[in-house]
Protein backbone atom coordinates (compact mmCIF):
# COMPACT_ATOMS: atom_id res chain seq x y z
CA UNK A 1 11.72 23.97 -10.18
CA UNK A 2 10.10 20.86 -10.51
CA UNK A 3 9.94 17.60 -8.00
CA UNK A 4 8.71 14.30 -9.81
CA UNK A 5 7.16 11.03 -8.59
CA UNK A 6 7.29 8.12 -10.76
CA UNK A 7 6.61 4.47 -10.79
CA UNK A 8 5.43 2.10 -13.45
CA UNK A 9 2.03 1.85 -12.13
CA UNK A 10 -1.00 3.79 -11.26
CA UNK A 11 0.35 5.29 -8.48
CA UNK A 12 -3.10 6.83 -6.86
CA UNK A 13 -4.06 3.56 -6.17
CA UNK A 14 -1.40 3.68 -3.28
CA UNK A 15 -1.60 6.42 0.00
CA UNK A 16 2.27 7.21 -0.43
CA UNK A 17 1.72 9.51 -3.00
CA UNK A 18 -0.72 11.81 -1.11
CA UNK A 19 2.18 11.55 1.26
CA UNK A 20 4.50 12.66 -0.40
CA UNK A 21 2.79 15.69 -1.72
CA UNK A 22 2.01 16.19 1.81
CA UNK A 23 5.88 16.08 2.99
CA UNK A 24 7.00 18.24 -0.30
CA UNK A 25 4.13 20.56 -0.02
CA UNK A 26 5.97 23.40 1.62
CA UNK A 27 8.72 23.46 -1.14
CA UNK A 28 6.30 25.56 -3.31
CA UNK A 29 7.53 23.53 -5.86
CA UNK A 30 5.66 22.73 -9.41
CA UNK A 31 5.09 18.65 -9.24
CA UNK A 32 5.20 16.12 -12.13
CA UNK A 33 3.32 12.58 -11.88
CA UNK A 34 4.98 9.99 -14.11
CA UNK A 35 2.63 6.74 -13.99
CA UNK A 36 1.32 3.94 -16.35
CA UNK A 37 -2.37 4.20 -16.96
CA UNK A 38 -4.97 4.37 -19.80
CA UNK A 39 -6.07 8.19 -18.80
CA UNK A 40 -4.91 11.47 -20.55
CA UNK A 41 -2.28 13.53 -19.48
CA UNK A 42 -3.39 16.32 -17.10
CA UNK A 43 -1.92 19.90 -17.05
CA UNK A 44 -3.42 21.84 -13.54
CA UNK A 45 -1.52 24.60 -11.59
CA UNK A 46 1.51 23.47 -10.45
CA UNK A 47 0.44 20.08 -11.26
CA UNK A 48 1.31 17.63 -14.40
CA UNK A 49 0.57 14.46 -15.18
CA UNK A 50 1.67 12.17 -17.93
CA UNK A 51 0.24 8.66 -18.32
CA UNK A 52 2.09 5.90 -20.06
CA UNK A 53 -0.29 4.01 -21.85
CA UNK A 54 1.00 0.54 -22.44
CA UNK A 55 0.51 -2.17 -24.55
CA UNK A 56 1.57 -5.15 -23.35
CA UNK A 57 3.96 -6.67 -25.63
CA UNK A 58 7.59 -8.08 -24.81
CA UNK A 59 8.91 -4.06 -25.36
CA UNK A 60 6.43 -3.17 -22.82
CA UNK A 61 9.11 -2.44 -20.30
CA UNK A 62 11.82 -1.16 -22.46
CA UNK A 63 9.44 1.42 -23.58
CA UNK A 64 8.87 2.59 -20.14
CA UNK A 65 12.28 3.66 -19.40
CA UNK A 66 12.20 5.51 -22.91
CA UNK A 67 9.02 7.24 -21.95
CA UNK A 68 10.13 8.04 -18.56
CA UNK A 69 13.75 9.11 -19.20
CA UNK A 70 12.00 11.43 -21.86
CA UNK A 71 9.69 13.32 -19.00
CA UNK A 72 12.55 13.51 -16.97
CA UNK A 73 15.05 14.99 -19.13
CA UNK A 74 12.17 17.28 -20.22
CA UNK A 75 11.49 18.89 -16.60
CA UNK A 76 14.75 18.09 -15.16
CA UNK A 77 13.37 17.57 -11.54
CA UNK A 78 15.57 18.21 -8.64
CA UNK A 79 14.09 15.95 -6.57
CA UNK A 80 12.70 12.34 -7.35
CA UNK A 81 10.10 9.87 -5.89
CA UNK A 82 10.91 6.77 -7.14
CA UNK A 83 8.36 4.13 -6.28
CA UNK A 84 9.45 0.87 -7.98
CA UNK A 85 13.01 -0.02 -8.68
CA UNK A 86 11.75 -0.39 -12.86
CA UNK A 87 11.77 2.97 -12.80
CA UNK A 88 16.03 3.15 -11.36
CA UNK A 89 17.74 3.58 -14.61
CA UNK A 90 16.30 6.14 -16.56
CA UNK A 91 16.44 7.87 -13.44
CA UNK A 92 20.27 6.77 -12.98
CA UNK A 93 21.31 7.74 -15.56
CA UNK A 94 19.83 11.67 -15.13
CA UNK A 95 21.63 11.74 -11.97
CA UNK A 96 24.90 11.42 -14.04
CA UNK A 97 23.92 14.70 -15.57
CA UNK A 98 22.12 16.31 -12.97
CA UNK A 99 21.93 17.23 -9.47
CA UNK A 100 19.00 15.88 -8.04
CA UNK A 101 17.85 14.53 -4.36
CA UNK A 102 16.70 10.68 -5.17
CA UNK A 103 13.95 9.03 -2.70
CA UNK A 104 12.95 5.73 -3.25
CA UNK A 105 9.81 5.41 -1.52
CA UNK A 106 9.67 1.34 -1.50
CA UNK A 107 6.06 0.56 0.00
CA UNK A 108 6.30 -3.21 -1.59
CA UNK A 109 9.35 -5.41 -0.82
CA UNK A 110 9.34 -7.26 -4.51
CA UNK A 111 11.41 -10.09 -3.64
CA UNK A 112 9.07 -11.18 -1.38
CA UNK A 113 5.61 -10.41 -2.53
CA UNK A 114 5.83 -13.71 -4.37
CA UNK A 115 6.78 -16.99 -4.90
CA UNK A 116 9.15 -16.78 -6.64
CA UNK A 117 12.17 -19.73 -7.50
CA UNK A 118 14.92 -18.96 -4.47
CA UNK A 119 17.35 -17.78 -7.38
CA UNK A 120 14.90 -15.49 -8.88
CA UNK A 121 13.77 -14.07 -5.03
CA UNK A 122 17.27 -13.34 -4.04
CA UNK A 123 18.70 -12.31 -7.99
CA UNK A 124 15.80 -9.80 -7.42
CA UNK A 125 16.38 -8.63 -3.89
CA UNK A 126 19.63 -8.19 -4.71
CA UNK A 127 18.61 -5.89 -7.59
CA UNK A 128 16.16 -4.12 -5.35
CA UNK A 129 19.40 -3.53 -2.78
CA UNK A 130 21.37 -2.26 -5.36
CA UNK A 131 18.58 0.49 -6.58
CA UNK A 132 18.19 1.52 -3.25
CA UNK A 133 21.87 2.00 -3.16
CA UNK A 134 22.29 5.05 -5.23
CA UNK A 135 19.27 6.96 -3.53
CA UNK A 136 19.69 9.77 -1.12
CA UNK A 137 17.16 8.32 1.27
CA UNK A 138 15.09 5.31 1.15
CA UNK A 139 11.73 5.34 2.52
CA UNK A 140 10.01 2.03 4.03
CA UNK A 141 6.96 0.87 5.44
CA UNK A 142 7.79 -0.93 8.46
CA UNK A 143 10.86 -2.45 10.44
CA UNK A 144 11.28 -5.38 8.13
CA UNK A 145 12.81 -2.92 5.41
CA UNK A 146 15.89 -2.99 7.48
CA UNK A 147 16.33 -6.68 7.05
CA UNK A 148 15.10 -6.47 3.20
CA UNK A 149 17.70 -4.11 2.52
CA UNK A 150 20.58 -5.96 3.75
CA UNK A 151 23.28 -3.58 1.52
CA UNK A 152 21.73 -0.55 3.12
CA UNK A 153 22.78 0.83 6.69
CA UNK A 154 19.82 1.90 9.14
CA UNK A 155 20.68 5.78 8.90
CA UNK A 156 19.89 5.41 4.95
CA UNK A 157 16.27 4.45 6.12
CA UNK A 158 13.14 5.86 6.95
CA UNK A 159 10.22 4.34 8.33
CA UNK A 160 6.90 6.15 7.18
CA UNK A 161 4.07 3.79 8.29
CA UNK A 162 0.68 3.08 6.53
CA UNK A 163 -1.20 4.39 8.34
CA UNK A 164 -4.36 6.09 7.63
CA UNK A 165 -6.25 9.63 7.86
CA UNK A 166 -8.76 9.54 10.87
CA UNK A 167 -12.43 11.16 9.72
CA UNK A 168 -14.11 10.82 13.35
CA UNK A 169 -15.72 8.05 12.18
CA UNK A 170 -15.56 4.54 14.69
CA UNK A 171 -17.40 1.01 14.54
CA UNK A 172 -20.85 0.58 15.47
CA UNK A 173 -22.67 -2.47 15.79
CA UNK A 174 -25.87 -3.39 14.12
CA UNK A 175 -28.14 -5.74 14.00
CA UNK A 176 -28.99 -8.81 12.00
CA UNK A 177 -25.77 -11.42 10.50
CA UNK A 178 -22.08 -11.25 11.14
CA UNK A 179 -20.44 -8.95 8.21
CA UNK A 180 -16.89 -9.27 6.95
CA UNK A 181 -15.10 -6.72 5.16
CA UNK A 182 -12.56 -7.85 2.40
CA UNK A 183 -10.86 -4.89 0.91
CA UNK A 184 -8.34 -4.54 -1.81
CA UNK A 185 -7.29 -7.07 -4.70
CA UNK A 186 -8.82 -10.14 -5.07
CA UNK A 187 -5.68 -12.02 -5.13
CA UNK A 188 -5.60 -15.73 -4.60
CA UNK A 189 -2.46 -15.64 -1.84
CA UNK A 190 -5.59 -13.21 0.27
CA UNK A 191 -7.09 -16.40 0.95
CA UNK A 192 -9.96 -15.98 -1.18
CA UNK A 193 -10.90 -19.19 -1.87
CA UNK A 194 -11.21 -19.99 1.81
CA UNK A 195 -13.27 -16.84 2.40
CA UNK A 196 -15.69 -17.94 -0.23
CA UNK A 197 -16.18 -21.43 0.56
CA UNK A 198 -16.74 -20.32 4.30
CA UNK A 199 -19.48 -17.75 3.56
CA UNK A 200 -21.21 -19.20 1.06
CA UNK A 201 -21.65 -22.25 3.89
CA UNK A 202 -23.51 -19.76 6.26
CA UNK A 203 -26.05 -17.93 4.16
CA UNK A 204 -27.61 -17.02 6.70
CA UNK A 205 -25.47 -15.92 9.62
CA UNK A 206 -22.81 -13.99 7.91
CA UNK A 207 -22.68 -11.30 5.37
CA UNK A 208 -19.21 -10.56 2.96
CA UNK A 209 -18.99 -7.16 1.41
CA UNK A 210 -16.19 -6.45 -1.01
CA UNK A 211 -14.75 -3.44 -2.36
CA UNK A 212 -12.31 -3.07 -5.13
CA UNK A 213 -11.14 -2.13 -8.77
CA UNK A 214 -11.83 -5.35 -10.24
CA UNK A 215 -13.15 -8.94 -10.11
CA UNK A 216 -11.39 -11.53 -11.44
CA UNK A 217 -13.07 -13.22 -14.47
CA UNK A 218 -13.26 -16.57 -12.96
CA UNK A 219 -15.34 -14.91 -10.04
CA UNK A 220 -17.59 -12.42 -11.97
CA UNK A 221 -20.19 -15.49 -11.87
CA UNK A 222 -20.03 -16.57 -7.85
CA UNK A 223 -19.86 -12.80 -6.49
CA UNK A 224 -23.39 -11.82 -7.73
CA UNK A 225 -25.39 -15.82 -7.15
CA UNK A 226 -24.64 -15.40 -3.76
CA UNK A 227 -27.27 -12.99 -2.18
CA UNK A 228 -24.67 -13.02 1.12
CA UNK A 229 -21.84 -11.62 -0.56
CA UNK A 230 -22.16 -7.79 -1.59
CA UNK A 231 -20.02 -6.34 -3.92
CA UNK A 232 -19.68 -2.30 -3.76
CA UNK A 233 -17.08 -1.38 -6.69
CA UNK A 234 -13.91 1.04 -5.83
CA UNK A 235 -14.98 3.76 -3.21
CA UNK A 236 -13.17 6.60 -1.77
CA UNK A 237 -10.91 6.60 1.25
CA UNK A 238 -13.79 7.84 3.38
CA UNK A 239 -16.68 5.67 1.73
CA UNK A 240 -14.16 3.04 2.92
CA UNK A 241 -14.34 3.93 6.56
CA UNK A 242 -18.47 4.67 6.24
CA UNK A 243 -19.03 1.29 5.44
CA UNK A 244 -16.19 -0.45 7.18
CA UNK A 245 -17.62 1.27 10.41
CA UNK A 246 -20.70 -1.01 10.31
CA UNK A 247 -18.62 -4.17 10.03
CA UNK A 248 -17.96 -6.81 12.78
CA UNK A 249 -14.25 -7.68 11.13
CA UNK A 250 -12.18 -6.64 8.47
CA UNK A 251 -10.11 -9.73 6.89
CA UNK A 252 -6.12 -9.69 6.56
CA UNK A 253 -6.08 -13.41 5.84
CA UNK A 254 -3.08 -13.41 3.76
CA UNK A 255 -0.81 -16.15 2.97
CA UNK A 256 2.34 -16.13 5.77
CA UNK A 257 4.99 -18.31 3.41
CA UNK A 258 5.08 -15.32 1.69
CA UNK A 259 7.38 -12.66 4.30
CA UNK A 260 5.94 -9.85 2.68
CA UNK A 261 2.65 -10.44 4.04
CA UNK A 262 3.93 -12.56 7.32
CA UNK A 263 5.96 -9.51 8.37
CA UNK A 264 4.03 -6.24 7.06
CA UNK A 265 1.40 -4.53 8.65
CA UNK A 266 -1.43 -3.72 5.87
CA UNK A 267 -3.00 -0.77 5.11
CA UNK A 268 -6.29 -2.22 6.07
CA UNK A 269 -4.52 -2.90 9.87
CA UNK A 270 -4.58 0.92 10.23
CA UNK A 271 -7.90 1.20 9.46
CA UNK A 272 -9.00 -0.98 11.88
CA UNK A 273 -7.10 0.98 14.62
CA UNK A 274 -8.95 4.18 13.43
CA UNK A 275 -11.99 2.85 13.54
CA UNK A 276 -11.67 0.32 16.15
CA UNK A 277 -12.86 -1.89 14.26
CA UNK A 278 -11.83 -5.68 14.98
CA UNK A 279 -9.99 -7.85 12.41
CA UNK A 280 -9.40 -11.36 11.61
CA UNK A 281 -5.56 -12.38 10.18
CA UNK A 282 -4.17 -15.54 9.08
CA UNK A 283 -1.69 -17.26 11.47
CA UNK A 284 1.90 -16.65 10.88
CA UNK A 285 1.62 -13.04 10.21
CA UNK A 286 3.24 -12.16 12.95
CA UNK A 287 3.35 -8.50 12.98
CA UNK A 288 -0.40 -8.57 13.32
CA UNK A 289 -0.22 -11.52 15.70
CA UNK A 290 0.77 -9.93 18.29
CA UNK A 291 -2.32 -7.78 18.51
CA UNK A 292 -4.68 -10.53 19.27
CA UNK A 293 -5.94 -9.39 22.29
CA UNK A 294 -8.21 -12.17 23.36
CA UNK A 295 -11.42 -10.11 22.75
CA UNK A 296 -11.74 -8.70 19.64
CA UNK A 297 -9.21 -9.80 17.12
CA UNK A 298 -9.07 -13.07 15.66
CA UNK A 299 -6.14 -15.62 14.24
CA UNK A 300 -7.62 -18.42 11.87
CA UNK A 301 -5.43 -20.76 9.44
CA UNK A 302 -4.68 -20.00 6.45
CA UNK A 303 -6.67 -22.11 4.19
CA UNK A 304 -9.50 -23.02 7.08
CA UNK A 305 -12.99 -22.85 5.40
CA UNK A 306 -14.59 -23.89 9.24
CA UNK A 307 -14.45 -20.90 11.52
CA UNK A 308 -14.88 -20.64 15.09
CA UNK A 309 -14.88 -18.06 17.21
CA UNK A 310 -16.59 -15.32 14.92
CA UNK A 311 -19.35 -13.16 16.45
CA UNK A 312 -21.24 -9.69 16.55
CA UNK A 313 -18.50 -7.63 17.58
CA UNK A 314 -18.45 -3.85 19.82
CA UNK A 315 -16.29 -0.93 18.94
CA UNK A 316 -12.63 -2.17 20.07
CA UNK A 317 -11.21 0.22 22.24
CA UNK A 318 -7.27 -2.02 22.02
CA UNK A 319 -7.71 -0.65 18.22
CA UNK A 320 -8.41 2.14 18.65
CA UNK A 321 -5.83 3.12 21.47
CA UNK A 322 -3.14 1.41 19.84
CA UNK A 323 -3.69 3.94 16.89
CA UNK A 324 -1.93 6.76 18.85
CA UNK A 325 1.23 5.05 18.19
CA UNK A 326 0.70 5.37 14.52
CA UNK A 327 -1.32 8.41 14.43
CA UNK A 328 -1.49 10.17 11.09
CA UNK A 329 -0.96 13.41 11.59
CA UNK A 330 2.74 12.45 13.60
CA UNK A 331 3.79 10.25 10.91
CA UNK A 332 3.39 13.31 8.02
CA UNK A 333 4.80 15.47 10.27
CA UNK A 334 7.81 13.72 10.86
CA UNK A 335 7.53 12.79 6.88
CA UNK A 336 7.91 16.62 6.26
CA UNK A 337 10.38 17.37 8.67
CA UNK A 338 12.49 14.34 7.07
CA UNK A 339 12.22 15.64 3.50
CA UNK A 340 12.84 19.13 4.44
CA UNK A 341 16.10 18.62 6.48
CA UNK A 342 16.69 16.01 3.36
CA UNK A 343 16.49 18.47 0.71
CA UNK A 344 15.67 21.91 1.97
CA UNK A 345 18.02 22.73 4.58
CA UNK A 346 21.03 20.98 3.20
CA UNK A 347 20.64 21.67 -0.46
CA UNK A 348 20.35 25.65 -0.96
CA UNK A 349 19.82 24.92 -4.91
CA UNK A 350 16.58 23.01 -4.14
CA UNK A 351 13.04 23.86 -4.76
């Protein structure tokens, strides 16, 4: 008996899918990974992996769903992550065939990720609605999934939070310049440009550090001529919180016209709390404005390359209280006990 997660990505670079695994791990069932990437196929105990290797060509999409209805029909899963609505019709049209539990785990809201024409936003919103229609159970991030998913009523929604794995580790304060953390994709709606323009003006009072996959081409040539900004590659989870605990902020300065990130709390927001570690947003974002507590955390305008306010910072004990309320631990717990009573308890024939 097989379950399957899917999406038309590499889905390891996203924390639901340890998730998952976590919630489904008591199922003893075998578990299939259907993703897009340039790696080979893996075959492990109870574990498979198949990679779609795309070209990029205008088929690229169409021979997605060919590749993934293949796998599907191939293991015939009884149950189904689905983590991107690209993936809904191959996986549609199994369910006309077979009986299987569908969960579509939606930890972007498309539609408004980014700026798109109005037409296009709400055509695909619409489509995303419609996807999440014909799932057993759709899974969402945070509260705003209940106004994204205006088709949907509450009950067919979950809220698992991103939250993240606590290692013991908390922010400590060294010496010498103020050091920013900016984590994740280099992506010009992150404010980048700001950032940049900002820290290359104070060489000598404040450090940058990034970590991710990959740099731009057009920045490959600032990142290393500035001796204040450090670049440290893709780390680990837990290399993540090492070096993050010897910050003074970690920047969410993403741009609020876009609701996705004026109404989401980031991954990166629960690493703070873990840490207690302060952090810096962009105004408008309102789900993390409301955490400025007047001593640690800081609000600056979007766009703003003159900063005020920014200074060696102590461990921040409003983070790191407020983590409680999205400790890890509860959230996969209640994750397990909501795919268990899902598919466990009311579906005898499931793994």
């Amino acid at each position: 008996m097989y379950i399957m997660y899917t999406g038309p990505r590499d889905i390891h670079q996203t924390p639901a899918l340890k998730r998952a695994r976590y919630a489904t791990k008591r199922s003893e069932a075998a578990e299939v990974i259907i993703d897009w990437s340039d790696n080979d196929d893996v075959y492990l105990e109870n574990y498979i992996e198949h990679h779609f290797k795309c070209r990029k060509s205008i088929f690229t999409l169409i021979n997605w769903q060919v590749f993934l209805w293949r796998n599907i029909w191939k293991y015939r899963p009884r149950v189904i992550f689905n983590m991107s609505m690209l993936s809904f019709l191959p996986i549609f049209f199994y369910s006309l065939f077979v009986r299987v539990k569908v969960i579509y785990d939606c930890r972007d809201y498309l539609a408004v990720s980014y700026k798109w024409p109005r037409v296009v936003k709400h055509l695909i919103q619409l489509v995303d609605n419609i996807t999440a229609l014909f799932a057993s159970k759709v899974v969402i991030p945070d509260e705003y999934g209940y106004e994204y998913f205006y088709l949907l009523k509450p009950k067919s929604l979950y809220v698992v939070h991103n939250t993240v794995e606590d290692y013991g580790l908390r922010k400590t304060t060294l010496p010498g310049p103020i050091r920013l953390a900016y984590f994740g994709y280099l992506s010009k709606d992150r404010n980048f440009d700001a950032i940049f323009d900002y820290v290359r003006s104070e060489p000598n009072n404040i450090e940058l550090h990034i970590a991710c996959n990959v740099i731009p081409v057009r920045l490959k040539d600032i990142i290393p001529r500035a001796e204040n900004i450090i670049f440290h590659g893709a780390l680990s989870h837990l290399e993540c919180h090492k070096l993050l605990s010897k910050m003074d902020y970690c920047l969410m300065m993403y741009d609020a016209q876009l609701a996705n990130y004026q109404k989401i709390q980031p991954t990166k927001f629960y690493d703070c709390l873990a840490l207690g570690l302060p952090f810096i947003c962009s105004n408008g974002m309102t789900n993390l404005e409301k955490h400025i507590d007047g001593t640690s955390n800081l609000m600056i305008d979007y766009g703003e390359t003159a900063w005020d306010g920014l200074k060696k910072t102590e461990l921040s004990q409003y983070n790191l209280d407020l983590y409680s309320t999205f400790s890890y631990q509860s959230v996969l717990s209640g994750y397990r006990e909501f795919f268990e009573s899902l598919v466990c308890k009311k579906d005898k024939t499931s793994p």
